[in-house]
N, C-alpha and C. Protein backbone atom coordinates (compact mmCIF):
# COMPACT_ATOMS: atom_id res chain seq x y z
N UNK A 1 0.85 -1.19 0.00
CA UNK A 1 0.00 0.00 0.00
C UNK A 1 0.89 1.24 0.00
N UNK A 2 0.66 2.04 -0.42
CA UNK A 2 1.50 3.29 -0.95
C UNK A 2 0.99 4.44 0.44
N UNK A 3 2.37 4.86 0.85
CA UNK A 3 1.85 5.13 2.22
C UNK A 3 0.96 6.58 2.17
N UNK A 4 1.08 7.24 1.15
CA UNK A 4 0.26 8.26 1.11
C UNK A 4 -1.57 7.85 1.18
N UNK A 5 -1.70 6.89 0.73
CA UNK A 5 -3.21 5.91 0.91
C UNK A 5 -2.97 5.83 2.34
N UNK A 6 -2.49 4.90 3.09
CA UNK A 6 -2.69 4.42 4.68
C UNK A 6 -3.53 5.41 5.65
N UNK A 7 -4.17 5.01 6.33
CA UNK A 7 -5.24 5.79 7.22
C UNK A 7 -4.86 6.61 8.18
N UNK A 8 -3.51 5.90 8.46
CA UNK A 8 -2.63 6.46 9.38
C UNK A 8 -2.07 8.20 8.95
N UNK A 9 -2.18 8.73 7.91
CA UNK A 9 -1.66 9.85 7.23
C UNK A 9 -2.84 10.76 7.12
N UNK A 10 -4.35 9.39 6.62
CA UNK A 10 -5.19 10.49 6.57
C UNK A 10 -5.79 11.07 7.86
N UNK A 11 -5.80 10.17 8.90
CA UNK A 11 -6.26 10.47 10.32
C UNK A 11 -5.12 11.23 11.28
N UNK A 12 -4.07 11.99 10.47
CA UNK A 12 -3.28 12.66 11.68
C UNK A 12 -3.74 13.98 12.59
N UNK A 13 -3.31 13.91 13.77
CA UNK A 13 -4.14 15.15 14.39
C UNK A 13 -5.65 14.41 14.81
N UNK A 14 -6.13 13.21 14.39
CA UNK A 14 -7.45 13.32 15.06
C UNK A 14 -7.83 12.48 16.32
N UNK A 15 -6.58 11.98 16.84
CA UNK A 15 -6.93 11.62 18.72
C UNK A 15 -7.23 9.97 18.44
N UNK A 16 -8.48 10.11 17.69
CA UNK A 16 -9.48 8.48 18.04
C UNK A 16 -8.64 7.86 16.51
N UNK A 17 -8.11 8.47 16.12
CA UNK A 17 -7.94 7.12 14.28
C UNK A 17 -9.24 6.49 14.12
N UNK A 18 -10.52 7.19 14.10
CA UNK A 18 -11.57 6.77 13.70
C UNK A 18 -12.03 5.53 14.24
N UNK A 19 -11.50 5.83 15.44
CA UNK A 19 -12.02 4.16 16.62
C UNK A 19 -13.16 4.58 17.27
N UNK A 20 -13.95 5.78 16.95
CA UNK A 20 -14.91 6.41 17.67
C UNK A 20 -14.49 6.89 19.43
N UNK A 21 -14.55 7.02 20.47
CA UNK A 21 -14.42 7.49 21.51
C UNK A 21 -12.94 6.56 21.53
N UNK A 22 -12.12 7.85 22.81
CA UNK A 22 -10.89 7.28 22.35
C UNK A 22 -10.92 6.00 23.56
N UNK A 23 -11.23 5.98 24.28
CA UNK A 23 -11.70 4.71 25.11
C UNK A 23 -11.82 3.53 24.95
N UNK A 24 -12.22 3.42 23.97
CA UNK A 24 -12.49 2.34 23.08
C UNK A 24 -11.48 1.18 22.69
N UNK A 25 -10.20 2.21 22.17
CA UNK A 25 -8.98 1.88 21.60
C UNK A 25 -7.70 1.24 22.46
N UNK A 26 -8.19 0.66 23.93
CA UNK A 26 -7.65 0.03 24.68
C UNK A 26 -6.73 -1.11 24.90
N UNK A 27 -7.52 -1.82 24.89
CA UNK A 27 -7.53 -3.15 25.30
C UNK A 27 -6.58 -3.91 23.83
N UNK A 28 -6.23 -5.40 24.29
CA UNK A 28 -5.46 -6.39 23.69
C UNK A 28 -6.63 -6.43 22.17
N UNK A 29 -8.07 -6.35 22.62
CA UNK A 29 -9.27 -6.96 22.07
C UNK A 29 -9.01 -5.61 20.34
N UNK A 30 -8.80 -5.29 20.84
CA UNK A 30 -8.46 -3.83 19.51
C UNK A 30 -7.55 -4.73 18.51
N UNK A 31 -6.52 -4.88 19.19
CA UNK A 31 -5.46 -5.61 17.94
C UNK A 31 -5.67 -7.19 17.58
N UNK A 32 -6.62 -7.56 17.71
CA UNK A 32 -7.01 -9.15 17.78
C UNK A 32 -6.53 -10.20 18.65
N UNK A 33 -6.21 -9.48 20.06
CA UNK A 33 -6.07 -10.21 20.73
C UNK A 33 -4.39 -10.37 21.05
N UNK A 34 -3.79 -10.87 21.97
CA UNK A 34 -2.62 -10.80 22.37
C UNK A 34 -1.47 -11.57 22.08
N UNK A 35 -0.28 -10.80 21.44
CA UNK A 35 0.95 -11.43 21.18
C UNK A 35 0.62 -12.72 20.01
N UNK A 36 0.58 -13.46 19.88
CA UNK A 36 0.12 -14.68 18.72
C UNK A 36 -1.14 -14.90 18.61
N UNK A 37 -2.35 -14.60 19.79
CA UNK A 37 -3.45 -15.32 19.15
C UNK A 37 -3.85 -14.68 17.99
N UNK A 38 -4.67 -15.81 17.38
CA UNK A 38 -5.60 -15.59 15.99
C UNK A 38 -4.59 -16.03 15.21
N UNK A 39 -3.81 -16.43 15.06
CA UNK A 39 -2.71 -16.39 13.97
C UNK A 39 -3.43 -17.68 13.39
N UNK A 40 -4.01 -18.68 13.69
CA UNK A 40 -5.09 -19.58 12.48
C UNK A 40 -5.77 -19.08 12.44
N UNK A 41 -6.33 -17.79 13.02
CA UNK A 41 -7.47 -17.33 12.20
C UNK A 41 -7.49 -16.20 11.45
N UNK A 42 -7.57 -15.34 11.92
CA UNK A 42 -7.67 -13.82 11.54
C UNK A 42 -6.51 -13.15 11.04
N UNK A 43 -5.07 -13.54 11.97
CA UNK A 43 -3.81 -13.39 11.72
C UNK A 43 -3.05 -14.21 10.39
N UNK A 44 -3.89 -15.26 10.14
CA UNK A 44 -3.29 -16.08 9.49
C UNK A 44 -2.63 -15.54 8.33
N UNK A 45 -2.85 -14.84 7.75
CA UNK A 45 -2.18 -14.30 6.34
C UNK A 45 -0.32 -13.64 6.94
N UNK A 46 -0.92 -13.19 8.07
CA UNK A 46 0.90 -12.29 8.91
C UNK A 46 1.51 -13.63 9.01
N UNK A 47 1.00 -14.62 9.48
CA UNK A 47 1.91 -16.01 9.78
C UNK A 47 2.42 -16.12 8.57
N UNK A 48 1.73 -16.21 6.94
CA UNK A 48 2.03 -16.93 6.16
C UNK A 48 3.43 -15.80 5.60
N UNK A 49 3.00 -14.51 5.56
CA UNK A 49 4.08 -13.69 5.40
C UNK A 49 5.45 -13.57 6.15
N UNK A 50 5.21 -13.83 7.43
CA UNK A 50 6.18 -13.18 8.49
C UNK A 50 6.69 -14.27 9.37
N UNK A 51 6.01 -15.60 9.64
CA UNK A 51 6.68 -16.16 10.27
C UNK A 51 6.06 -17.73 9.50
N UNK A 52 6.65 -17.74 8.12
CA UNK A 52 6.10 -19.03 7.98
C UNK A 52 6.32 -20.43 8.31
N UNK A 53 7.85 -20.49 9.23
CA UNK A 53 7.57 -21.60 9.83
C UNK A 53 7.59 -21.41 11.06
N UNK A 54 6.64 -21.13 11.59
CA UNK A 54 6.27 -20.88 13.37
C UNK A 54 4.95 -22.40 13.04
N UNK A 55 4.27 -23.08 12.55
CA UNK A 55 3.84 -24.01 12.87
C UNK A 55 4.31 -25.22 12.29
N UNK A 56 4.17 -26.41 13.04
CA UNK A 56 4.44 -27.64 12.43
C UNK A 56 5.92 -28.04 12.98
N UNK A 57 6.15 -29.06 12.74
CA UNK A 57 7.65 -29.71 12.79
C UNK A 57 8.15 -29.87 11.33
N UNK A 58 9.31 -29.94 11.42
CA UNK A 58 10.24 -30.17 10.19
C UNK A 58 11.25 -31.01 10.81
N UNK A 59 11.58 -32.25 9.46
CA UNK A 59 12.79 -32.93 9.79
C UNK A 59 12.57 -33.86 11.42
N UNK A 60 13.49 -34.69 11.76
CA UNK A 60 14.03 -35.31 12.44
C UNK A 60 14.82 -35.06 13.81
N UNK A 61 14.80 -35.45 14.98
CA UNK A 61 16.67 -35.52 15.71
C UNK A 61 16.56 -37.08 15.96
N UNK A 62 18.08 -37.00 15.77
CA UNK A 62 18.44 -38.42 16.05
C UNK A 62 18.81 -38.66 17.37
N UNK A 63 18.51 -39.92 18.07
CA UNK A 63 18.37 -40.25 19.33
C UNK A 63 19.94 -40.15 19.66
N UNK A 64 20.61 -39.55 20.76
CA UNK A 64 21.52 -39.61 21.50
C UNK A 64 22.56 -40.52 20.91
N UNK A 65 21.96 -42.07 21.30
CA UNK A 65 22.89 -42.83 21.63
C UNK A 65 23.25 -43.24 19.81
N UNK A 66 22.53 -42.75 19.05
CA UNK A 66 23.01 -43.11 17.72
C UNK A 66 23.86 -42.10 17.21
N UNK A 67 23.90 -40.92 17.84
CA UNK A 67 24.70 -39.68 17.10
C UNK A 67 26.07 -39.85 17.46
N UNK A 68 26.95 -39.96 16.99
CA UNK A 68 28.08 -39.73 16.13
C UNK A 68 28.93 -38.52 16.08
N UNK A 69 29.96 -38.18 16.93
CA UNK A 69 30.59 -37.06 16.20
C UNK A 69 31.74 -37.06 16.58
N UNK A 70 32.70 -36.80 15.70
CA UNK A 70 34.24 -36.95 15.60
C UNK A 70 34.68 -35.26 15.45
N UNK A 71 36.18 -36.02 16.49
CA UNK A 71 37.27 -34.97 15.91
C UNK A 71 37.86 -34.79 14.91
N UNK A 72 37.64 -33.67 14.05
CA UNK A 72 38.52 -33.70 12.51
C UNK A 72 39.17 -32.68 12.20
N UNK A 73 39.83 -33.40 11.18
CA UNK A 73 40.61 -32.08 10.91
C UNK A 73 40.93 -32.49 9.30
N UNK A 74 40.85 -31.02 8.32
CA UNK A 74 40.64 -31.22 7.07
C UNK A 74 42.29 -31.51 6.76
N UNK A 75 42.59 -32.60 5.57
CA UNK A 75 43.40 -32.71 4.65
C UNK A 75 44.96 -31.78 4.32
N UNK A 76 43.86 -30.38 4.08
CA UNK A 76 44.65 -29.00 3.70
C UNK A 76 45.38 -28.41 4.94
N UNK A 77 44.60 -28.85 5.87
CA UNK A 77 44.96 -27.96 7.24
C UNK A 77 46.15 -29.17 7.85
N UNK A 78 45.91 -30.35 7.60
CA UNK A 78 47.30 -31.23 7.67
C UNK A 78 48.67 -30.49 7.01
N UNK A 79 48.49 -30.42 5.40
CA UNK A 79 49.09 -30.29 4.93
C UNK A 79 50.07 -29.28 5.12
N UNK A 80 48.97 -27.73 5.80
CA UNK A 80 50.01 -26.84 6.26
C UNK A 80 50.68 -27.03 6.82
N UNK A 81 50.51 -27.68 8.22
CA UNK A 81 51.48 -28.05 9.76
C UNK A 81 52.01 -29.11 9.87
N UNK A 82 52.38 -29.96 8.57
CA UNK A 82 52.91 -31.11 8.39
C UNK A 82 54.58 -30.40 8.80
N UNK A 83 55.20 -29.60 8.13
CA UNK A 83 56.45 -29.40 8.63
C UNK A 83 56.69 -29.27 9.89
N UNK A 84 55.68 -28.26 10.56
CA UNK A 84 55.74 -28.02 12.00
C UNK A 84 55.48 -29.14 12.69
N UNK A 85 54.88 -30.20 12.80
CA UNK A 85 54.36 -30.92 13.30
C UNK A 85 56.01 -32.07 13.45
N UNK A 86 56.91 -31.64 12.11
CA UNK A 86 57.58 -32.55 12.41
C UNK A 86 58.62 -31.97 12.78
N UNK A 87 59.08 -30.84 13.01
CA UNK A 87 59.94 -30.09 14.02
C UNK A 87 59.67 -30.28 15.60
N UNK A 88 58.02 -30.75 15.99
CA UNK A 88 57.61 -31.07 17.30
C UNK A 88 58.15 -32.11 17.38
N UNK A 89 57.71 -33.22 16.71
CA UNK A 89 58.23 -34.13 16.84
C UNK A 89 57.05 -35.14 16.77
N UNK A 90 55.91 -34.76 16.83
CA UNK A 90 54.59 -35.55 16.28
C UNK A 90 54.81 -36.09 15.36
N UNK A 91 55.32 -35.69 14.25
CA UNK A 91 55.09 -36.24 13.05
C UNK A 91 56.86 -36.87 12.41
N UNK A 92 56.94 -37.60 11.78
CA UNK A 92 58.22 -38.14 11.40
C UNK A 92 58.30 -38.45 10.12
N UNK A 93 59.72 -37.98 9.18
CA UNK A 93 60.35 -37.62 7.82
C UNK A 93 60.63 -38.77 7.67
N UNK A 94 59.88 -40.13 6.94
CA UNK A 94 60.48 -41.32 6.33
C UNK A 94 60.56 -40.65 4.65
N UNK A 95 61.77 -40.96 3.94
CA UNK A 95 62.27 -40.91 2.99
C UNK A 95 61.74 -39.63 2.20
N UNK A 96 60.89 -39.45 1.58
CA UNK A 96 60.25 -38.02 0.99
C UNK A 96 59.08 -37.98 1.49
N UNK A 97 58.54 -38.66 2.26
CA UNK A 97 57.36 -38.61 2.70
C UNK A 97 57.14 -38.27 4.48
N UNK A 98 55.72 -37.35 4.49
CA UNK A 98 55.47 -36.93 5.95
C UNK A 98 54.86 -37.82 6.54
N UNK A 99 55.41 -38.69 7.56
CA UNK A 99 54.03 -39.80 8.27
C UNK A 99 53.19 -39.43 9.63
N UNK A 100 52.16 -38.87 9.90
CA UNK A 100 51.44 -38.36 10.52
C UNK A 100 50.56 -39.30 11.37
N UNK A 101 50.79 -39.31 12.76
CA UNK A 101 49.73 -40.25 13.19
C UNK A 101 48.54 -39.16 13.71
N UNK A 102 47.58 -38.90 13.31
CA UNK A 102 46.34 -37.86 13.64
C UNK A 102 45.72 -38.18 15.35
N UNK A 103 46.26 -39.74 15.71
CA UNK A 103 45.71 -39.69 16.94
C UNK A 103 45.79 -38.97 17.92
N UNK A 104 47.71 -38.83 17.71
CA UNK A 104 48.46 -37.60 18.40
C UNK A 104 48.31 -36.36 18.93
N UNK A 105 47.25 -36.07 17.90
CA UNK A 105 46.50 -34.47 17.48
C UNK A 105 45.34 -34.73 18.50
N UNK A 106 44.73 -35.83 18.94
CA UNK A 106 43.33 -35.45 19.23
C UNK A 106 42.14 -35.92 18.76
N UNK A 107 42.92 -36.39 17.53
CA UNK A 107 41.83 -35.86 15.75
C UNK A 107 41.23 -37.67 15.95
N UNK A 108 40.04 -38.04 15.11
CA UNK A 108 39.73 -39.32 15.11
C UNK A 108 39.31 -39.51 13.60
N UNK A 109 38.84 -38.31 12.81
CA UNK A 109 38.74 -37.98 11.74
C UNK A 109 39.19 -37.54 10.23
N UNK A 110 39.84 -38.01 9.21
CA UNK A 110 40.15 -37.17 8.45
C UNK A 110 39.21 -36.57 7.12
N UNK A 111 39.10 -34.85 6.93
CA UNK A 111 37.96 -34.88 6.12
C UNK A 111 38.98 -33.95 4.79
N UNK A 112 38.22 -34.06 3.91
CA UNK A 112 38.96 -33.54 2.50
C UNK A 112 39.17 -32.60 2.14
N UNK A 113 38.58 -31.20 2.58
CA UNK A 113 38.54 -29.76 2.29
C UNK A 113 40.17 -29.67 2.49
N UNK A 114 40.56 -28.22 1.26
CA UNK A 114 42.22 -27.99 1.35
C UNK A 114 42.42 -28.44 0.57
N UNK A 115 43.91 -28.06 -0.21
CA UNK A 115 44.56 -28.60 -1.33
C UNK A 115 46.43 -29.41 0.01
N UNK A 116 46.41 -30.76 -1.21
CA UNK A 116 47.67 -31.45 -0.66
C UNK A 116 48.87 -31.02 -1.50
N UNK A 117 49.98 -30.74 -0.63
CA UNK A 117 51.17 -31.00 -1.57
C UNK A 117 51.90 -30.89 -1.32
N UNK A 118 52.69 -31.63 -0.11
CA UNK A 118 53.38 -32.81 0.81
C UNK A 118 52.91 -34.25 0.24
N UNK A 119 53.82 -35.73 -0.19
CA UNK A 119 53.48 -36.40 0.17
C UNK A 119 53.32 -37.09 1.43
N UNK A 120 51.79 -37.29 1.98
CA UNK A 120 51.92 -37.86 3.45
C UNK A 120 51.24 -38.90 3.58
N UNK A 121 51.72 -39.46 4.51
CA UNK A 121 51.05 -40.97 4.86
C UNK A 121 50.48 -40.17 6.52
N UNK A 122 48.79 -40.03 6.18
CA UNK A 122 48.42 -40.78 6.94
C UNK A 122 47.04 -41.32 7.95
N UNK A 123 47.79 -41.54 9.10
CA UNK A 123 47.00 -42.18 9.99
C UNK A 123 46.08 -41.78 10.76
N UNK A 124 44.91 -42.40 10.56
CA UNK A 124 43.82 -42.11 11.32
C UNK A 124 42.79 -43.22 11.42
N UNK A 125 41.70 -43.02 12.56
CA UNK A 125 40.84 -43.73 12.14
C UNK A 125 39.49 -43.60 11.49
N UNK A 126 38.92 -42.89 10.74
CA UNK A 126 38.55 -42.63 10.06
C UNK A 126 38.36 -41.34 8.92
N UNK A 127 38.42 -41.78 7.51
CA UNK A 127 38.84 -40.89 6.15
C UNK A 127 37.34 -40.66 5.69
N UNK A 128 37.37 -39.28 4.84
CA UNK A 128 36.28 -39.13 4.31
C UNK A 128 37.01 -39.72 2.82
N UNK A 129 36.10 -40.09 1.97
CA UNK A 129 36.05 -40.70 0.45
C UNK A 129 37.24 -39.43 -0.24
N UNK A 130 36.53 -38.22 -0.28
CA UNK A 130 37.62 -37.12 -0.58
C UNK A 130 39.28 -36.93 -0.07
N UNK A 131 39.43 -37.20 1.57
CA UNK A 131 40.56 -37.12 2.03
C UNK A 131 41.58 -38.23 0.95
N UNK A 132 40.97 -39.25 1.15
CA UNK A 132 41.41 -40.58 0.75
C UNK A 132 42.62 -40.29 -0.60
N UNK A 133 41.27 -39.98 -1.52
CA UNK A 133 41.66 -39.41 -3.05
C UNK A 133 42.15 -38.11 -3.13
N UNK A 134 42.34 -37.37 -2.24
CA UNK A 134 43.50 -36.31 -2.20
C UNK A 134 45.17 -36.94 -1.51
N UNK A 135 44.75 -37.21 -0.68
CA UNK A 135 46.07 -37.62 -0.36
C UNK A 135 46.98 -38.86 -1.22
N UNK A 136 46.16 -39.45 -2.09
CA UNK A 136 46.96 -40.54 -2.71
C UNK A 136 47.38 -39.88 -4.14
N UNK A 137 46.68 -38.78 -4.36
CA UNK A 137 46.91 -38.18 -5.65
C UNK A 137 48.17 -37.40 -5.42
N UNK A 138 48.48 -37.11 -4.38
CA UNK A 138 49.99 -36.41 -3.44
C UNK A 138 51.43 -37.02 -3.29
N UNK A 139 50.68 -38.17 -4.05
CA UNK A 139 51.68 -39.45 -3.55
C UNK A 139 52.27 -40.26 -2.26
N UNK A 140 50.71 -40.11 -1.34
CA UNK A 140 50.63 -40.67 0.23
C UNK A 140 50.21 -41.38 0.10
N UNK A 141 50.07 -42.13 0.76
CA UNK A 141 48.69 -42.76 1.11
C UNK A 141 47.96 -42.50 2.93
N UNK A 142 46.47 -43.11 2.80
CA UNK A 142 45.56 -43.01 4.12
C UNK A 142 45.85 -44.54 4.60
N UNK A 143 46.37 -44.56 6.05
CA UNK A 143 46.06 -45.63 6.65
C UNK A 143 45.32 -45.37 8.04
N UNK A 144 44.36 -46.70 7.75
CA UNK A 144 43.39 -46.71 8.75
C UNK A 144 43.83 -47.37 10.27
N UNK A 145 43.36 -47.39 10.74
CA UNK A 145 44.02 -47.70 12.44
C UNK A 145 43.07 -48.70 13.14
């Protein structure tokens, strides 16, 4: 609505906004009632605009004891601290290659994000499909634990 139309512009200066006595213009009962109600009824069009998913469920949670979640750490982010790692002494220089045990770290995970380019071997107990095929394309390989 083009605000020069709105009632609000044409009723300025007149006290009641055409609610008849200003008394009137009180109560919750003026605005249809309080904070959410009406929203299936009367409100319903503001729900569909403004809060369209305030009803219903969506999706799933998975029960506790089935959820799953690991420590990881991406591929690329190996790849940076592979030198450092072997100045600590975590990690150890067999022939041209970096051998990394990830347990060391914390980590239980390896996931693929990052570019490789160190060859490294390594270890963890579990690779994402991506880590796998980055690191062997590096000339490492993933071993599992």
């Amino acid at each position: 609505m083009a605000i020069k139309n709105r009632k609000m512009r044409k009723k300025r200066g007149s006290r009641t906004m055409g609610r008849g006595s200003h008394k009137k213009a009180r109560g919750s009962g003026n605005r249809g009632g309080k904070g959410m109600a009406g929203t299936h009824k009367g409100k319903w069009t503001w729900v569909i605009k403004y809060a369209p998913g305030y009803f219903g469920r969506r999706g799933f949670k998975l029960p506790e004891e089935v959820r799953r979640s690991y420590t990881t750490i991406n591929v690329g982010e190996l790849d940076e601290i592979a030198e450092e790692l072997v100045t600590k002494g975590v990690a150890e220089k067999v022939e041209d290659r970096i051998e990394v045990d990830v347990s060391k770290l914390g980590v239980q995970k390896v996931l693929g994000a990052g570019k490789v380019s160190h060859a490294l071997v390594v270890k963890a107990e579990k690779f994402s499909a991506k880590a796998v095929e980055k690191i062997t394309q590096a000339g490492g390989e993933a071993v599992v634990l």
